[in-house]
N, C-alpha and C. Protein backbone atom coordinates (compact mmCIF):
# COMPACT_ATOMS: atom_id res chain seq x y z
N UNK A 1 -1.88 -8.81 -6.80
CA UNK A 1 -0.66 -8.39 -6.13
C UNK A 1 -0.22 -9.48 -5.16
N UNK A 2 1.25 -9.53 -4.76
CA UNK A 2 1.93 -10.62 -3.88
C UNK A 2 2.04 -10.36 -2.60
N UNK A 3 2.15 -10.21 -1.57
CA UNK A 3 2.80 -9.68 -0.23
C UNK A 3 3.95 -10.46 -0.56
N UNK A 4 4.97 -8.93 -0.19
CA UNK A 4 6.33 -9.67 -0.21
C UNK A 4 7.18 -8.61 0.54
N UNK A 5 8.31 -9.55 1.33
CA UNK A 5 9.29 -8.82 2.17
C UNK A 5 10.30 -8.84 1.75
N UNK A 6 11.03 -7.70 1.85
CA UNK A 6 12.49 -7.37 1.09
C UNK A 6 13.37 -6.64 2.48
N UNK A 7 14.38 -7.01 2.25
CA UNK A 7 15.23 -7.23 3.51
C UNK A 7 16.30 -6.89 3.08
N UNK A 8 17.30 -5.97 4.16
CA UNK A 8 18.79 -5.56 3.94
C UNK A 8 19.46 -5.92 2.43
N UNK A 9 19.56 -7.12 3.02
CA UNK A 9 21.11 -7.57 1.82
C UNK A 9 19.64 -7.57 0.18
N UNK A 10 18.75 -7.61 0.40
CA UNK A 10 18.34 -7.67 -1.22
C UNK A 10 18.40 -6.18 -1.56
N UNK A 11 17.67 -5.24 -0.78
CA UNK A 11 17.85 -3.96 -0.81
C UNK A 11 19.40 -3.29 -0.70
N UNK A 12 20.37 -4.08 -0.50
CA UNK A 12 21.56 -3.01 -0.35
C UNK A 12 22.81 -3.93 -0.86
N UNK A 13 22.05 -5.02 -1.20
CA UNK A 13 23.67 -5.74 -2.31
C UNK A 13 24.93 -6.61 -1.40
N UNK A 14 24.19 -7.15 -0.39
CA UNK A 14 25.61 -8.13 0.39
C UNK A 14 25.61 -7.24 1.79
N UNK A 15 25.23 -6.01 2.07
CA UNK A 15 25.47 -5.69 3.08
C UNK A 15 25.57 -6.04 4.43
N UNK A 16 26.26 -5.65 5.40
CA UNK A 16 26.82 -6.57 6.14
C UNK A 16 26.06 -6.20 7.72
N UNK A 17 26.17 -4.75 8.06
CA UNK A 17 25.12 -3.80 9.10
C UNK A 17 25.34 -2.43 8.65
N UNK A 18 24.23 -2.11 9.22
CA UNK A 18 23.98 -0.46 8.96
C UNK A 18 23.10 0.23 9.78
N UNK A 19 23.14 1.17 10.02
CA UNK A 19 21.83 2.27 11.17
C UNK A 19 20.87 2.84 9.94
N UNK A 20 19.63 2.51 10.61
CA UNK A 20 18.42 3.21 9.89
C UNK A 20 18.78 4.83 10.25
N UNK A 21 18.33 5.44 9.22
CA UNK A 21 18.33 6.59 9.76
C UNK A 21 16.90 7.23 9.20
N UNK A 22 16.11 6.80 8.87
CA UNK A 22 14.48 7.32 7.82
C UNK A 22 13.90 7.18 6.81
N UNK A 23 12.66 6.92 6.55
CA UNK A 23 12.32 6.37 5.48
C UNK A 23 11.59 8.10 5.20
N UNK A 24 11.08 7.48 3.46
CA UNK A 24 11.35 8.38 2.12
C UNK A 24 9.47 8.10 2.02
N UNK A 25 9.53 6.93 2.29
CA UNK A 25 7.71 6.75 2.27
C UNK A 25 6.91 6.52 3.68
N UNK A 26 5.34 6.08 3.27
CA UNK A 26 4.84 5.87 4.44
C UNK A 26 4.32 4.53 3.84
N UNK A 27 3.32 3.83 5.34
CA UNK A 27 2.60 2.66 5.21
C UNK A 27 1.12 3.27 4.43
N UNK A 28 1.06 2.01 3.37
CA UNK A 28 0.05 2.48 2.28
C UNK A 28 0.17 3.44 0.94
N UNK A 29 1.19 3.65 1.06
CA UNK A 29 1.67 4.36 0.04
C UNK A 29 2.06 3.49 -1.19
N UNK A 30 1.40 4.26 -2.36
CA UNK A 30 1.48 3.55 -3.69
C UNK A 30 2.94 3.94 -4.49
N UNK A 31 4.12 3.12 -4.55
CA UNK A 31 5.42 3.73 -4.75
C UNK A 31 5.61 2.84 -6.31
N UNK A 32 6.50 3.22 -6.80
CA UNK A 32 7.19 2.72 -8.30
C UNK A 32 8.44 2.40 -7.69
N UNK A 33 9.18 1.47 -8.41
CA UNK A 33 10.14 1.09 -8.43
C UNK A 33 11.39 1.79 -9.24
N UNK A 34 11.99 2.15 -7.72
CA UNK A 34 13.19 3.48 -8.14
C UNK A 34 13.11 4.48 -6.91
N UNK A 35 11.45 4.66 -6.60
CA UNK A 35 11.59 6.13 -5.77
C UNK A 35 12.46 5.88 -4.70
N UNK A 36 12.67 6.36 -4.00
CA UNK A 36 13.40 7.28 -2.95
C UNK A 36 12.72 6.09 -1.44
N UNK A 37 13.34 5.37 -0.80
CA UNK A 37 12.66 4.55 -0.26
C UNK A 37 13.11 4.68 1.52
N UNK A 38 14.54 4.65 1.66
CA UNK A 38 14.95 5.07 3.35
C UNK A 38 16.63 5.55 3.26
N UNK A 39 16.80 5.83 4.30
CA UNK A 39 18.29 6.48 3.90
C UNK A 39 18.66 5.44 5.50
N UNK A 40 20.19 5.09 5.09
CA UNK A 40 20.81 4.16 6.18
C UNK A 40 22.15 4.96 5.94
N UNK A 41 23.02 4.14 7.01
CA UNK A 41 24.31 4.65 7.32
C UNK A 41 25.32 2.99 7.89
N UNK A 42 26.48 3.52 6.86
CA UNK A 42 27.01 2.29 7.20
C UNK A 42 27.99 2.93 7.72
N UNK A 43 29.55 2.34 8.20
CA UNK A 43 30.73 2.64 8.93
C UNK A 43 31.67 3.43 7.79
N UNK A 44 31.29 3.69 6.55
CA UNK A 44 31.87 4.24 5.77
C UNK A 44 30.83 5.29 4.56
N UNK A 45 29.52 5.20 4.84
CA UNK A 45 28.93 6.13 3.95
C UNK A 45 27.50 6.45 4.68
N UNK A 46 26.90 7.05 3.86
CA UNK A 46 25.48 7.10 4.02
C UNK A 46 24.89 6.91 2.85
N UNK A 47 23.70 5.87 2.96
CA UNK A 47 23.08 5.52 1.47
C UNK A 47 21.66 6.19 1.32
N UNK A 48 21.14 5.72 0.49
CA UNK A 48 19.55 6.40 0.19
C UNK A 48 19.01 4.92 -0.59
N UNK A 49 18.51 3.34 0.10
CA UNK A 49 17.83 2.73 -0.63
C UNK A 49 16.95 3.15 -1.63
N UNK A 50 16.38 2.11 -2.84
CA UNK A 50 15.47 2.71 -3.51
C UNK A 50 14.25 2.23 -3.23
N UNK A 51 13.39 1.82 -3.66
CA UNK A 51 11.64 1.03 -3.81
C UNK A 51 12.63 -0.24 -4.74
N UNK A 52 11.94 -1.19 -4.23
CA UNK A 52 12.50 -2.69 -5.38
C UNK A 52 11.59 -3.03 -6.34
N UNK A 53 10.55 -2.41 -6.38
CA UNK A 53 9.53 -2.80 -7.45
C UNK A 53 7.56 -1.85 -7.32
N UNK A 54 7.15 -1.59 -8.38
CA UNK A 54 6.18 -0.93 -8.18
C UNK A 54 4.82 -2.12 -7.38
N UNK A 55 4.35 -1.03 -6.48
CA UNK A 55 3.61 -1.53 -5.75
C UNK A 55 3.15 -0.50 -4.50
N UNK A 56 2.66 -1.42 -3.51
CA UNK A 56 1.81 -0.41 -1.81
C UNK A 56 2.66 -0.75 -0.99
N UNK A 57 3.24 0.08 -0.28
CA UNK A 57 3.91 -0.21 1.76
C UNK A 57 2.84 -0.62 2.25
N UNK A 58 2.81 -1.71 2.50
CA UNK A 58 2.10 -2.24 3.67
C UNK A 58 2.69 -2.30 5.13
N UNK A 59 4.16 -2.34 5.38
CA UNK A 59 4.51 -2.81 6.49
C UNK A 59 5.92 -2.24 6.75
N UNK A 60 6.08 -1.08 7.27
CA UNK A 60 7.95 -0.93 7.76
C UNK A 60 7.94 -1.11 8.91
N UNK A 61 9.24 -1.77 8.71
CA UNK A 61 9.32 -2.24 10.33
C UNK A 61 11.07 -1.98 10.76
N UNK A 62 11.48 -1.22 10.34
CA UNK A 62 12.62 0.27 11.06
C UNK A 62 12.46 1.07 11.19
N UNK A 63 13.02 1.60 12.38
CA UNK A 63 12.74 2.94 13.39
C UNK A 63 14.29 3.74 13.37
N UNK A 64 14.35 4.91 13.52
CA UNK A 64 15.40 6.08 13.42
C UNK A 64 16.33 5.09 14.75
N UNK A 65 17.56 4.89 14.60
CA UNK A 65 18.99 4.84 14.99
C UNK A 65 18.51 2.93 15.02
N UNK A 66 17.20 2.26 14.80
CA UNK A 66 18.06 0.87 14.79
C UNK A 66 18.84 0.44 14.11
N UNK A 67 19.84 -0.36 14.83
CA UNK A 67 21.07 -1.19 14.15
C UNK A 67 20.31 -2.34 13.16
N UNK A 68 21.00 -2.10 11.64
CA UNK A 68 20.21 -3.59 11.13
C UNK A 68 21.76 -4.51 11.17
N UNK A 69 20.90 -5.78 10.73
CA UNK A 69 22.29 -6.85 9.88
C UNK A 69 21.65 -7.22 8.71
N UNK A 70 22.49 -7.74 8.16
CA UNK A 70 21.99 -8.30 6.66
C UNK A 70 20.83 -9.60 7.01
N UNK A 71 19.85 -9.64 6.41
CA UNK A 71 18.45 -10.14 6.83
C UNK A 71 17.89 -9.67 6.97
N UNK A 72 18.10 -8.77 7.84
CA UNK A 72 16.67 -7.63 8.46
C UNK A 72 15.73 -7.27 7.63
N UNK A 73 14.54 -8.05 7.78
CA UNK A 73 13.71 -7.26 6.82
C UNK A 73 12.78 -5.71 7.03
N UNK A 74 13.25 -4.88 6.08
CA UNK A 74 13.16 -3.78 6.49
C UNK A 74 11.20 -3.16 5.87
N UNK A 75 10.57 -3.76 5.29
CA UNK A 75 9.39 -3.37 4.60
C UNK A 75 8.52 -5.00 4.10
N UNK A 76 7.42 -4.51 4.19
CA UNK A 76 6.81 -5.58 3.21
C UNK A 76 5.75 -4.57 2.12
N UNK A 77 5.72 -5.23 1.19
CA UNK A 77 4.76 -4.52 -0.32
C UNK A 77 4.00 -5.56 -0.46
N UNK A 78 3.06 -4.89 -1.16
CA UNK A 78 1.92 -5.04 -2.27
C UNK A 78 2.53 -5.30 -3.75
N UNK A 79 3.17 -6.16 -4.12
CA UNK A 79 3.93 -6.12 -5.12
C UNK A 79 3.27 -6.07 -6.64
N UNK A 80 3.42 -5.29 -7.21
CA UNK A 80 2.07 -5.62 -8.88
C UNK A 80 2.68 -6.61 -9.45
């Protein structure tokens, strides 16, 4: 497996900022690529990221109402 960090704009396609509003998993958790991963809020919707690839949470690092920008890396995995 790789350690790897995935961040706003790879997780949400160009995005520009958004408010965390909760994640869908925990740290250590063995996820597939697709599940149900955090829900954010931009100035015009509310989204539900997915998982980017099967693998382990090793590392979230957003909390309920922080502001992100595009970069922010929001998780790191265990990537298979």
């Amino acid at each position: 497996m790789a350690l790897t960090n995935f961040d706003l704009n790879y997780l949400a396609d160009e995005m520009k900022d958004a408010a965390f509003v909760s994640w869908s998993v925990e740290e250590g958790q063995e996820v597939k690529e697709g599940d149900d991963l955090c829900e954010i809020v931009t100035d015009k919707a509310s989204l539900t990221l997915s998982v980017p690839a099967d693998g382990k949470i090793v590392k979230l690092f957003s909390r309920k109402d922080d502001k992100l920008q595009g970069g922010t890396v929001l998780l790191s995995m265990d990537v298979k």
